[in-house]
Protein backbone atom coordinates (compact mmCIF):
# COMPACT_ATOMS: atom_id res chain seq x y z
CA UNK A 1 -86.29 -16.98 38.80
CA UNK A 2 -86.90 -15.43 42.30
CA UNK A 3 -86.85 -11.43 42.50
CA UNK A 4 -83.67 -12.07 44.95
CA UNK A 5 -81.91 -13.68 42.55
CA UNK A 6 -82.16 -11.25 39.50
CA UNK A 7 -78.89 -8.90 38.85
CA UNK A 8 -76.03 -12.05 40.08
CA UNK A 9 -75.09 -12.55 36.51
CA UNK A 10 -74.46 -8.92 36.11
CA UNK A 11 -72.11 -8.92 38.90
CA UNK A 12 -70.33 -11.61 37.59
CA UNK A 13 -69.66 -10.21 33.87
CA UNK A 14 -68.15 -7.09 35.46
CA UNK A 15 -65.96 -9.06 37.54
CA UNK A 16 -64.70 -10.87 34.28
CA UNK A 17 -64.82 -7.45 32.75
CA UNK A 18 -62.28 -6.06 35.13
CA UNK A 19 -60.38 -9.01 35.16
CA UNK A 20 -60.12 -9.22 31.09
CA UNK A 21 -59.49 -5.32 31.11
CA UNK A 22 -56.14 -5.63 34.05
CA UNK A 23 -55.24 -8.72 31.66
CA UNK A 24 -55.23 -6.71 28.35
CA UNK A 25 -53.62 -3.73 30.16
CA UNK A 26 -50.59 -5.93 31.91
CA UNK A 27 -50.31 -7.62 27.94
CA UNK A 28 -50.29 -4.29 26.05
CA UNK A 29 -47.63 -2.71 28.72
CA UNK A 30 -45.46 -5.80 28.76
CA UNK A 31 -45.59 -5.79 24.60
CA UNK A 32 -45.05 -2.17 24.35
CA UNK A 33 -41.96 -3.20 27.13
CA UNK A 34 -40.81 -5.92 25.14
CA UNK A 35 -40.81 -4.25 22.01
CA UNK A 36 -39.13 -0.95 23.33
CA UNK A 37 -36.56 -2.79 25.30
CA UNK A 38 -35.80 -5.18 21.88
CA UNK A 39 -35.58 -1.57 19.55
CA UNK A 40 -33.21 -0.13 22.01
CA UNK A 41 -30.86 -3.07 22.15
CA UNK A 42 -30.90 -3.22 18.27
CA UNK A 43 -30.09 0.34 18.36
CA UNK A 44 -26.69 -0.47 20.43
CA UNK A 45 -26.12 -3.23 18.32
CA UNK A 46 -26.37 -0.95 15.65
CA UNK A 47 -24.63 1.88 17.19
CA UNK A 48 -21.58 -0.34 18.18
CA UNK A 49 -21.11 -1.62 14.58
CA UNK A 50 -21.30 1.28 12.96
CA UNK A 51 -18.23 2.47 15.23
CA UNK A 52 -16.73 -0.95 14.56
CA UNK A 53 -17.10 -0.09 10.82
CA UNK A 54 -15.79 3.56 11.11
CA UNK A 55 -12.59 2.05 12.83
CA UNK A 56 -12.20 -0.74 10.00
CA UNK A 57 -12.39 1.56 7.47
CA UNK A 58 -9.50 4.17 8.92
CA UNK A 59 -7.52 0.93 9.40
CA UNK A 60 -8.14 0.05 5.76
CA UNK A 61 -8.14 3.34 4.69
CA UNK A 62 -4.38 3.64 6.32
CA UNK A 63 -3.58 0.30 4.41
CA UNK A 64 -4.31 1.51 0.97
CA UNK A 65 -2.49 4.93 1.55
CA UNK A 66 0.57 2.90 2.86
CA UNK A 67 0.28 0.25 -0.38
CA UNK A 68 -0.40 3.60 -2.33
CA UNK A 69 3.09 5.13 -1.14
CA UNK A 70 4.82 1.84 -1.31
CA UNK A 71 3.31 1.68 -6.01
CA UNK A 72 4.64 5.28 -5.34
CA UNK A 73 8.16 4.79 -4.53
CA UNK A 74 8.48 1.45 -7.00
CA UNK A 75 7.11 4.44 -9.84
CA UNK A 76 10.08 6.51 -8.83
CA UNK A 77 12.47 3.76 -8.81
CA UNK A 78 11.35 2.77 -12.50
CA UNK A 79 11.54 6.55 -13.51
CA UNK A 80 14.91 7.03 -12.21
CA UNK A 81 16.03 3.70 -14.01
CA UNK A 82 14.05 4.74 -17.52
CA UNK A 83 15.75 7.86 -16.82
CA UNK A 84 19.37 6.04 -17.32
CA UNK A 85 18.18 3.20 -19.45
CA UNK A 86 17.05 5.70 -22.21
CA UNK A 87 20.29 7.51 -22.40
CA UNK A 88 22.42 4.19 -21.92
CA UNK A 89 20.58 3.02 -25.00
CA UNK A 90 21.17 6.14 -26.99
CA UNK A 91 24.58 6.05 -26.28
CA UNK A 92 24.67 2.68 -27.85
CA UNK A 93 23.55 3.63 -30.98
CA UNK A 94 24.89 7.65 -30.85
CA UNK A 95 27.60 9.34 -29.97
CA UNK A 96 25.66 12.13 -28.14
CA UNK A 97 22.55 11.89 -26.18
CA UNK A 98 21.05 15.15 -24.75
CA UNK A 99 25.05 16.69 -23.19
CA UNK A 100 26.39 13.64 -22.36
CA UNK A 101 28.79 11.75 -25.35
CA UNK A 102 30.07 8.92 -26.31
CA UNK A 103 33.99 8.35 -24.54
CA UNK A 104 35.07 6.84 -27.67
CA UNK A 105 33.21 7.37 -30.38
CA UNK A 106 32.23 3.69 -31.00
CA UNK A 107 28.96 4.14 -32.17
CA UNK A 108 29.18 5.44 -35.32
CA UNK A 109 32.67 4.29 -35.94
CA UNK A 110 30.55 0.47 -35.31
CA UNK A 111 27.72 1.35 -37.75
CA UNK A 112 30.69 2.52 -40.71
CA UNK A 113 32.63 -0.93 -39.78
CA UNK A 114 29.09 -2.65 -40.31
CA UNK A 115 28.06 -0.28 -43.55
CA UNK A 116 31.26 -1.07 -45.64
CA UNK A 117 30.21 -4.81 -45.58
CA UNK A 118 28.87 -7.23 -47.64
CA UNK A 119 25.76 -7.65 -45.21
CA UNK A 120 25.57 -3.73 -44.51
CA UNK A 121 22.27 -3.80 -46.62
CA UNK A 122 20.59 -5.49 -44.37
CA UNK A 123 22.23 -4.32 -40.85
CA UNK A 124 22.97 -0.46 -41.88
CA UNK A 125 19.43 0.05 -42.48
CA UNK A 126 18.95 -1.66 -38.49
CA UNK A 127 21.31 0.24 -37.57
CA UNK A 128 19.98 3.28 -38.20
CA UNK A 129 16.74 2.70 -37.04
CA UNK A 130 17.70 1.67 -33.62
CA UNK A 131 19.71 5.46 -33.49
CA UNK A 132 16.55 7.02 -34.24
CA UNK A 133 14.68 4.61 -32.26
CA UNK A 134 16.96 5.21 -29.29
CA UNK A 135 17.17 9.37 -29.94
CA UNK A 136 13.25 9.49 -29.59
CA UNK A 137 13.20 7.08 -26.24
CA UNK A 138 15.70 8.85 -24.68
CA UNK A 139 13.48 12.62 -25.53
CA UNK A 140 10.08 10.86 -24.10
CA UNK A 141 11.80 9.63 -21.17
CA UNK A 142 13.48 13.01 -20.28
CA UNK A 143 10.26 14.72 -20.70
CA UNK A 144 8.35 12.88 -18.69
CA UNK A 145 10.27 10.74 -15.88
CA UNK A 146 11.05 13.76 -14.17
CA UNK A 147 7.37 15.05 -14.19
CA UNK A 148 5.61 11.02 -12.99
CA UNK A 149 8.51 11.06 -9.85
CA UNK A 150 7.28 14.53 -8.61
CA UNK A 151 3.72 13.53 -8.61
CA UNK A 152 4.36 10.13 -6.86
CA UNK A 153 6.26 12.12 -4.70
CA UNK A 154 3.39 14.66 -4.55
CA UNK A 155 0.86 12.05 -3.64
CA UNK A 156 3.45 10.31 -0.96
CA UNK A 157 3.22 13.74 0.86
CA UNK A 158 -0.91 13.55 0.64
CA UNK A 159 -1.01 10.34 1.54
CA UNK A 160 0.77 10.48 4.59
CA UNK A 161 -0.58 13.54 5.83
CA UNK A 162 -3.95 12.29 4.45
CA UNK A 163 -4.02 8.86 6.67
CA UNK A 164 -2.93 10.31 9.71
CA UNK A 165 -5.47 12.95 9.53
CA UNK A 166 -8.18 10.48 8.45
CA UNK A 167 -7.11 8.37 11.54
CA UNK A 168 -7.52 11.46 14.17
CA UNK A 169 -11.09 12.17 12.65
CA UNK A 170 -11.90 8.77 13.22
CA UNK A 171 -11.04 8.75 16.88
CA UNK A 172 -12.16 12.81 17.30
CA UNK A 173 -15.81 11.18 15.66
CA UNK A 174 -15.88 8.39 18.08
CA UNK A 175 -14.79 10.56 21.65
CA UNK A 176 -17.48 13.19 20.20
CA UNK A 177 -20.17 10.41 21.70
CA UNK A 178 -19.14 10.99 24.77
CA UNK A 179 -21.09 14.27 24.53
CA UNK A 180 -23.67 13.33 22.33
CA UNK A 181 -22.36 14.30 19.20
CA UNK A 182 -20.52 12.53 16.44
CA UNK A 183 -21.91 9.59 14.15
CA UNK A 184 -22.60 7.77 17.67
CA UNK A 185 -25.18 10.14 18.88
CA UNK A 186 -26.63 10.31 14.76
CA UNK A 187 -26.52 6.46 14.69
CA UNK A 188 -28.80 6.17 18.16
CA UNK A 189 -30.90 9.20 17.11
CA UNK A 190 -31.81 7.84 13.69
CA UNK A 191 -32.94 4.18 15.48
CA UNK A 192 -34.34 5.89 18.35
CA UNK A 193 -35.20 9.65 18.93
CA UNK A 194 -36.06 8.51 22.47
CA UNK A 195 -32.78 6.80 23.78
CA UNK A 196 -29.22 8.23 24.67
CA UNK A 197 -25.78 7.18 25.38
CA UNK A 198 -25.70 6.62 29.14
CA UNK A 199 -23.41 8.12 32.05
CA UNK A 200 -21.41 4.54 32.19
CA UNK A 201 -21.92 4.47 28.52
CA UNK A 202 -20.14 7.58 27.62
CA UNK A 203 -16.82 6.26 29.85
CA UNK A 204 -16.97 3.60 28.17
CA UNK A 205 -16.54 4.93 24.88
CA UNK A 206 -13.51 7.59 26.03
CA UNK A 207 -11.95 4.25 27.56
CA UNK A 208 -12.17 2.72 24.26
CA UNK A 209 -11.12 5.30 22.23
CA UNK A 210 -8.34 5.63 24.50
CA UNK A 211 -7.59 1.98 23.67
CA UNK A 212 -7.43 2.83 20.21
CA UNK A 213 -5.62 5.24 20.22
CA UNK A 214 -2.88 2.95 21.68
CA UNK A 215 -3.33 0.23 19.29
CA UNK A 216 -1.80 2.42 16.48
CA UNK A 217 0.88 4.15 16.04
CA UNK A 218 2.88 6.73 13.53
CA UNK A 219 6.38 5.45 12.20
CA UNK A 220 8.76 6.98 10.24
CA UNK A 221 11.26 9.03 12.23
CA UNK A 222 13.77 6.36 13.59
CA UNK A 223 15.99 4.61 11.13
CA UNK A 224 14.33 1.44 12.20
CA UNK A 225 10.96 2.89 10.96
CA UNK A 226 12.18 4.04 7.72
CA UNK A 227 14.48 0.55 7.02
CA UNK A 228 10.63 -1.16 7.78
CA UNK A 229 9.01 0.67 5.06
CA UNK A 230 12.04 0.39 2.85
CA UNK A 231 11.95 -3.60 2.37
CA UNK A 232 8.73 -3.19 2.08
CA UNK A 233 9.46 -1.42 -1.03
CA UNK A 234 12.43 -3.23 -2.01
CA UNK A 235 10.13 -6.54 -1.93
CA UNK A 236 7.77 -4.67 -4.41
CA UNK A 237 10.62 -3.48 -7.19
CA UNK A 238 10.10 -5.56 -10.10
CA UNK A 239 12.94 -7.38 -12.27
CA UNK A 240 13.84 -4.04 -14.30
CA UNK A 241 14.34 -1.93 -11.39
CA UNK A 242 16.31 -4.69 -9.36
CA UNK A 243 18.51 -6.12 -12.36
CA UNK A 244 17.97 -5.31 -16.28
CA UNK A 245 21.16 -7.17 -17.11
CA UNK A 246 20.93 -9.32 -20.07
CA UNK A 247 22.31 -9.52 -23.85
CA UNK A 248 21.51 -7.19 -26.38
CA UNK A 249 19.49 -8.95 -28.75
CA UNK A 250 18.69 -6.69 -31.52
CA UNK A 251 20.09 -5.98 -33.51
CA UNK A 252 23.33 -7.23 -31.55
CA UNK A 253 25.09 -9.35 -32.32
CA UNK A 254 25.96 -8.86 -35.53
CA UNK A 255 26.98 -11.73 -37.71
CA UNK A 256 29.05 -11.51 -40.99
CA UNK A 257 28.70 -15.04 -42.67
CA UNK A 258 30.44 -14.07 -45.90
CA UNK A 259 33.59 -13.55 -43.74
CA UNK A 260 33.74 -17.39 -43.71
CA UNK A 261 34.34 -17.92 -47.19
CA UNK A 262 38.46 -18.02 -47.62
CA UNK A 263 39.81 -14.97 -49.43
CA UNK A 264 36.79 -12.83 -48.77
CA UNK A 265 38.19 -10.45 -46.11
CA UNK A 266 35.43 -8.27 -44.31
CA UNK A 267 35.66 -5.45 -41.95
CA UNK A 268 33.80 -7.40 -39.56
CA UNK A 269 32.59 -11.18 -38.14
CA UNK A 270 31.00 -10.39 -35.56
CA UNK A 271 30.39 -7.58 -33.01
CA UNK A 272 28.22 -8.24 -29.62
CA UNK A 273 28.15 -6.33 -26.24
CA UNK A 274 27.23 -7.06 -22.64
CA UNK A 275 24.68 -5.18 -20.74
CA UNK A 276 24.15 -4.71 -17.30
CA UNK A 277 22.25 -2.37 -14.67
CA UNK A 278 19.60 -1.86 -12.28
CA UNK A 279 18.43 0.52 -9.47
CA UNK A 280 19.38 1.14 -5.76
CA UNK A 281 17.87 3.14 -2.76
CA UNK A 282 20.27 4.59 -0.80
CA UNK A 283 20.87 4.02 3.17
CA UNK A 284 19.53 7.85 3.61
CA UNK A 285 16.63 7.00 2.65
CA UNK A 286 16.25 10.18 0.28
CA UNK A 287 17.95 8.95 -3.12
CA UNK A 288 17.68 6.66 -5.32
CA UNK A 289 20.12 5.66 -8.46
CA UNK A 290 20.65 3.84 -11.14
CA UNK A 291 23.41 3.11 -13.59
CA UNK A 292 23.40 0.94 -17.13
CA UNK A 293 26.65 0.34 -18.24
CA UNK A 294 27.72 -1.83 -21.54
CA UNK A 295 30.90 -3.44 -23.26
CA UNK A 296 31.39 -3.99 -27.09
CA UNK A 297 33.67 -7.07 -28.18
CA UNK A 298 34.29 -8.35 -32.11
CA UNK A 299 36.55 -9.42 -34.37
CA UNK A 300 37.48 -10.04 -37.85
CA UNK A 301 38.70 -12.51 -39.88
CA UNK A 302 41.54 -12.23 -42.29
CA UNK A 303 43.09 -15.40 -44.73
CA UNK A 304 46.43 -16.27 -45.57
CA UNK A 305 47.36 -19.13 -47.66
CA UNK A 306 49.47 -21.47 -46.34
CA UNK A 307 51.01 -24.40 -49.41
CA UNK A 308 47.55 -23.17 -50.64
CA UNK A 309 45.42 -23.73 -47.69
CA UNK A 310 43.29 -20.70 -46.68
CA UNK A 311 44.02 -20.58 -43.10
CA UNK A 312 41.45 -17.68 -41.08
CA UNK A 313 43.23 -15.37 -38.63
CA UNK A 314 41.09 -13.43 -36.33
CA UNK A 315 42.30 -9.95 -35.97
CA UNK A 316 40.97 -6.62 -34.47
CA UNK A 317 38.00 -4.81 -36.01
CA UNK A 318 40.16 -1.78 -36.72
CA UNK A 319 38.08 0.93 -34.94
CA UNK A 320 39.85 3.46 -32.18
CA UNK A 321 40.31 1.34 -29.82
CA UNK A 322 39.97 -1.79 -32.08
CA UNK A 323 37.25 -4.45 -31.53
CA UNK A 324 38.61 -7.57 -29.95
CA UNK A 325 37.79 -10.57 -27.99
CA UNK A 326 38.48 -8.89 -25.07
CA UNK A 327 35.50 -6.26 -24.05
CA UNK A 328 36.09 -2.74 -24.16
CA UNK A 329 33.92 0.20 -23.38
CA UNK A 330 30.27 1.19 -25.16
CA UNK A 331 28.03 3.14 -23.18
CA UNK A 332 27.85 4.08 -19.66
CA UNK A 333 24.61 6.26 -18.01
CA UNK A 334 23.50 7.09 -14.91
CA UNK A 335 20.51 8.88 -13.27
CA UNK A 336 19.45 10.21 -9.93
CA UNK A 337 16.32 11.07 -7.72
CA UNK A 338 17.48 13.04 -4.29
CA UNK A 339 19.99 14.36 -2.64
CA UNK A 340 23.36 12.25 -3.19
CA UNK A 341 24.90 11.13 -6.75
CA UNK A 342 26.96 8.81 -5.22
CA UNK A 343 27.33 5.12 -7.01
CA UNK A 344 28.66 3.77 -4.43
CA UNK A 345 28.87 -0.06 -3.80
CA UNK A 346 29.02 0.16 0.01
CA UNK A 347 25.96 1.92 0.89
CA UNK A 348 22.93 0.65 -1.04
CA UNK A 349 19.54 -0.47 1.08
CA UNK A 350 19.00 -3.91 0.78
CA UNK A 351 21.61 -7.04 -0.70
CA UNK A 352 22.51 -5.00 -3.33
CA UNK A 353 26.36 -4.18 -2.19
CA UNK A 354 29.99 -4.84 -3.69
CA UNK A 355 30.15 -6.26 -7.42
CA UNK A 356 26.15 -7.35 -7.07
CA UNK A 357 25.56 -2.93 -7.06
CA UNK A 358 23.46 -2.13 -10.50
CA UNK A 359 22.69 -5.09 -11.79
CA UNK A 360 25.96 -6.80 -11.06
CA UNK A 361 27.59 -3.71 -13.49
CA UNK A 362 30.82 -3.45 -11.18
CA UNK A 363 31.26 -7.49 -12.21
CA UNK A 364 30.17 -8.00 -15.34
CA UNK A 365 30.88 -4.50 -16.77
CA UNK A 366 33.43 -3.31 -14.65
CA UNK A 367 35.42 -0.55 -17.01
CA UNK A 368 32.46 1.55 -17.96
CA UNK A 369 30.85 0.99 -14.27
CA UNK A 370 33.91 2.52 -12.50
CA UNK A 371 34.25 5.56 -15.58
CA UNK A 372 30.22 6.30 -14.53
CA UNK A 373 31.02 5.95 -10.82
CA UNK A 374 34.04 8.43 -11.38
CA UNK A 375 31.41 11.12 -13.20
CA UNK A 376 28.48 10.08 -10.51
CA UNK A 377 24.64 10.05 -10.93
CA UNK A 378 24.14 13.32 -12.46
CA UNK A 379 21.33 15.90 -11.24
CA UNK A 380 18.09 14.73 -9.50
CA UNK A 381 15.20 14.43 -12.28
CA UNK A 382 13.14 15.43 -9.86
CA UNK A 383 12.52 16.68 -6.12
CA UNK A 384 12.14 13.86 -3.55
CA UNK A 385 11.53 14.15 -0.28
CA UNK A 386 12.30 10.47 1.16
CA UNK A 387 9.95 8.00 3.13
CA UNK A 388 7.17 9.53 4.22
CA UNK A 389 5.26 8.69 8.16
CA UNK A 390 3.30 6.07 8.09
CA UNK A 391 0.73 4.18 10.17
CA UNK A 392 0.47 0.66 11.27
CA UNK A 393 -0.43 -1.29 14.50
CA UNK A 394 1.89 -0.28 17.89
CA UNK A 395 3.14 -3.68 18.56
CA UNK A 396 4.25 -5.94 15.67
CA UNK A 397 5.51 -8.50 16.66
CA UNK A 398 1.47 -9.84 18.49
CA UNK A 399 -0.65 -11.87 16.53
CA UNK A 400 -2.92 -9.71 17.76
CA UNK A 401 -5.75 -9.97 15.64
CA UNK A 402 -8.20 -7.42 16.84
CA UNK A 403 -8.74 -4.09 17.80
CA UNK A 404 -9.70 -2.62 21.11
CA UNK A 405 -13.61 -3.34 21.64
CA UNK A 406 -16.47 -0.41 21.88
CA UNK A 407 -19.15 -0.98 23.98
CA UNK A 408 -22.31 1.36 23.83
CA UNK A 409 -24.34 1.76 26.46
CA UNK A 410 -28.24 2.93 25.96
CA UNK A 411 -30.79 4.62 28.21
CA UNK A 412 -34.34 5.12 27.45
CA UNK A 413 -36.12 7.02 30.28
CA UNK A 414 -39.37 4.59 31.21
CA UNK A 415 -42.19 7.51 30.93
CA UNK A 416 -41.61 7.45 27.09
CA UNK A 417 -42.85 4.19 26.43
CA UNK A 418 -46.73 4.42 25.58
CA UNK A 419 -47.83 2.30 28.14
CA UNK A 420 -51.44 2.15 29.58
CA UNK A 421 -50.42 5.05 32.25
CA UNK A 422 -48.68 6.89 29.67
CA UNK A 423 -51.62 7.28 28.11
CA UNK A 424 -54.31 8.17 30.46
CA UNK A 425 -56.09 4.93 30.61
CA UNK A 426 -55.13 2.75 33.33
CA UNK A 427 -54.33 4.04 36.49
CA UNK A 428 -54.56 3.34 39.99
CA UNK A 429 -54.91 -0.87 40.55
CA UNK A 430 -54.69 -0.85 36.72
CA UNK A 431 -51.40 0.93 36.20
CA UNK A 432 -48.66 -1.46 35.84
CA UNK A 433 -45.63 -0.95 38.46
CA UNK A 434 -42.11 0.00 37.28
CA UNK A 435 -39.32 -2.24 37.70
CA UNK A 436 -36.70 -0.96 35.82
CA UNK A 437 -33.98 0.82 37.90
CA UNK A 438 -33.35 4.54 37.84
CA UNK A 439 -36.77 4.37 35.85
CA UNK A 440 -34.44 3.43 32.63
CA UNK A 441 -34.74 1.02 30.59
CA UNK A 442 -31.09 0.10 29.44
CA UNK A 443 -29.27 -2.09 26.62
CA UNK A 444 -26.25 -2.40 25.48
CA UNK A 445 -23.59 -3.85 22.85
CA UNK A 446 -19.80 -4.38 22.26
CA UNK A 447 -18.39 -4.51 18.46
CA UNK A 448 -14.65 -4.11 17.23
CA UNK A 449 -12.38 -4.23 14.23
CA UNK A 450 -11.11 -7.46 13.08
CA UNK A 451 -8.21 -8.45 11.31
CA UNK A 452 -9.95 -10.64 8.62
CA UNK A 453 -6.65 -12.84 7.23
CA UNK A 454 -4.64 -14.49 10.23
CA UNK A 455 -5.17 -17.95 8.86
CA UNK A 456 -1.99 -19.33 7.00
CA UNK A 457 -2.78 -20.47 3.39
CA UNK A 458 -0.68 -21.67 0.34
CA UNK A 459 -0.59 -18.33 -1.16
CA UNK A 460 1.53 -16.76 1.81
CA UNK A 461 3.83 -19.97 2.05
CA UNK A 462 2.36 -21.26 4.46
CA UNK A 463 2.68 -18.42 7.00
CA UNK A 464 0.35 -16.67 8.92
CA UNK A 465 -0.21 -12.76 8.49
CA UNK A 466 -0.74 -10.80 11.71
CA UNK A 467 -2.62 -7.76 12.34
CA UNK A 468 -1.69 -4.65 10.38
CA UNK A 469 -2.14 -1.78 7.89
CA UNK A 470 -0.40 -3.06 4.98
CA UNK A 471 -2.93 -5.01 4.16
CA UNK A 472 -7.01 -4.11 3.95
CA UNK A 473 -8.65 -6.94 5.35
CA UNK A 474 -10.18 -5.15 8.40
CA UNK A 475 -14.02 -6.18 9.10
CA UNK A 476 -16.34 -4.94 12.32
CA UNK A 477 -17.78 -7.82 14.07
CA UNK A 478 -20.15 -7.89 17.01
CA UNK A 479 -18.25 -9.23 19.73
CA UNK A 480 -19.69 -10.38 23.48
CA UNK A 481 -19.84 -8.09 26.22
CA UNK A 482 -17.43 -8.53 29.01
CA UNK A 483 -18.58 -9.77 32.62
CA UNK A 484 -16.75 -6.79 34.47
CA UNK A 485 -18.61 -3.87 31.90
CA UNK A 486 -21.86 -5.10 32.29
CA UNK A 487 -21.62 -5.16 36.26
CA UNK A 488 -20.33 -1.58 36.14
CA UNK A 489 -23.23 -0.76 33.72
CA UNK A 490 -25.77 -2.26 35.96
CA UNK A 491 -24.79 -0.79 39.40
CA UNK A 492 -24.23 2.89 37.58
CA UNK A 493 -28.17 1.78 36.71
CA UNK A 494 -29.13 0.89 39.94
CA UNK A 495 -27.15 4.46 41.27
CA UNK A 496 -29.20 6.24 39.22
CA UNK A 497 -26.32 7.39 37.25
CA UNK A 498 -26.55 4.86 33.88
């Protein structure tokens, strides 16, 4: 090798040097881009959701405290009718229950009728234990009915106040991003110290939660609002509140066999009643009633020989008034939550009206129905305080199925990223230029609430069930990011106000 030529080879692995050293600097910077722009749009992914979820969970949370009121007001309704129940079966079996007596006696005049018998040994002693049986009911029931319909009422109150205030945290939480603060400012601070909600970002969000805010609403002060909630609970009563009538089984009826054998007169054949009640909610809104009514019908069979055939004649059980075919009065009871004691037939809630009031008592029962509607539905067991506000979507009638998106929008100022320039080592023709606008890098994400159960099934009859809070299917979703917001994000960018 000439002495000219020594040193070219040199050159050349500096050249490659330089050329290796721009190429690792331009790949670090462009990973270190790449990875901060990818963190930042997973934190407002993240941040979105986690608003979505906040939203679904005061929409469910609304949905439990309105299912919550609606158990509520079914627990009064079975209090109030336990309430008359218990002292229409005492009055069956006693003459007196707590102040209120028998009209007639027939209780114990029933059980001497039955005692003086030639099957009293085996229906006195049944007898008896059903007025004991029904004495101690009757006690347990007036202890505590009165005591469960105050605390559902209690809890009504709680829950109503407790729902809407849950629901104006929610939306206070969410607008509090608009300044930073709030679990929207925790959620980007906790995924990355370096990033913010931007200028657009923070409209955004007061847009949406202005959105929300309109997708809800309080009812409960019209009639319209209250007669909503009512079917609701209406729907819910089960078969004892709506209609207990039926025939008393034990011990009724009472059967005398050895009446059938000629010559052997007994006090009794038989002896059976009719029962019928059930509870109503009044038009008000603020009462609810009930009434159990019962008849008493027997007879007795006498013989007479006629050219020496026993013939049977069926005659009167001889109490006062005498036991016939035809029913006459047993027991009649009535009880009351709120502020009227009227039993009515003309202003119940629902299709309870006319003869169908109480069980159908006014039809099937109609002379102790009308002697209880004369003495009305007694004092309220307890203090009620009516339907209570409620929440549920603003409009519907929409099968609207979601609720107004949230969109976050992120900002991470460029000179945090630990580029090659960041950190002292690459500067000059080795720094790598920066493109992002406003010297931000930016991301952003949209997520909502989502009514979870629109589809019709065999369950629900086929039907479909549209957005509301009555029912706590309400999931957050990711959802796409509109055309029109991410225009107005970019150009606030490219203002220098993102």
């Amino acid at each position: 090798m000439h002495q000219a030529q020594k040193g070219q080879a040199l050159a050349f692995a500096v050249i490659v040097l330089l050329a290796v050293l721009v190429g690792g600097f331009v790949l670090y910077n462009g990973g270190r881009l790449v990875l901060t722009k990818t963190r930042l749009q997973n934190t407002a992914e993240s941040t979105a959701y986690s608003g979505a979820v906040l939203v679904a969970r005061d929409y469910n949370f609304s949905a439990y405290a309105n299912r919550a009121m609606v158990a509520n007001q079914v627990a009064i309704a079975q209090m109030v009718g336990l309430r008359s129940w218990s002292r229409y079966y005492c009055l069956t079996y006693n003459d007196q229950c707590g102040n209120q007596q028998s009209g007639n006696s027939l209780p114990s005049q029933i059980q001497r009728v039955v005692g003086r018998s030639e099957v009293g040994a085996v229906y006195g002693p049944a007898l008896s234990y059903y007025k004991a049986l029904s004495q101690a009911t009757y006690r347990v029931n007036a202890i505590s009915d009165g005591a469960i319909a105050n605390m559902a009422n209690i809890l009504n109150g709680l829950l109503s106040v407790g729902a809407m205030g849950f629901h104006d945290a929610v939306l206070a939480d969410l607008a509090a991003g608009a300044t930073n603060q709030g679990l929207l400012a925790q959620v980007v601070a906790a995924n990355d110290p370096h990033a913010q909600i931007s200028t657009a970002g923070k409209t955004l969000i007061l847009n949406a939660v202005r959105n929300l805010r309109g997708f809800t609403q309080t009812y409960g002060n019209s009639t319209a609002d209250k007669k909503r909630f009512a079917s609701v609970i209406t729907q819910g009563l089960d078969g004892f509140s709506q209609s207990r009538s039926s025939s008393e089984w034990a011990p009724y009826p009472l059967v005398n066999p050895f009446s059938l054998v000629p010559y052997n007169d007994q006090s009794f054949t038989a002896i059976w009643n009719s029962y019928s009640g059930g509870t109503e909610f009044k038009t008000g809104f603020k009462t609810w009633n009930a009434m159990d009514v019962s008849t008493v019908s027997g007879f007795t069979i006498w013989w007479i020989s006629v050219f020496g055939v026993p013939i049977p004649i069926p005659v009167p059980i001889w109490t006062n008034p005498p036991l016939y075919f035809w029913p006459d009065t047993l027991s009649h009871a009535a009880a009351s939550d709120g502020q009227s004691a009227s039993l009515a037939t003309n202003n119940n809630f629902g299709e309870a009206t006319g003869s169908a009031s109480y069980g159908s008592s006014y039809s099937v029962n109609s002379g102790p129905a009308y002697r209880q509607k004369q003495a009305g539905a007694g004092k309220s067991i307890a203090t009620y305080s009516g339907l209570r506000s409620y929440q549920d979507v603003a409009d519907t009638q929409t099968a609207d199925f979601t609720a107004p998106t949230l969109t976050i929008v992120l900002d991470r100022p460029r000179a945090t990223i630990m580029t090659s320039g960041q950190l002292g080592i690459a500067s000059g023709a080795l720094a790598t230029p920066s493109d992002e606008a406003g010297g931000q890098v930016e991301a952003m994400a949209t997520a909502q609430a989502e009514f979870a159960r629109p589809q019709a099934s065999r369950s629900l009859g086929g039907k479909v069930v549209y957005g509301n809070l009555f029912n706590p299917y309400w999931e957050a979703h990711l959802a796409p990011t509109s055309a029109a917001v991410r225009a107005a994000a970019a150009a606030a960018q490219m203002a220098g106000h993102g």
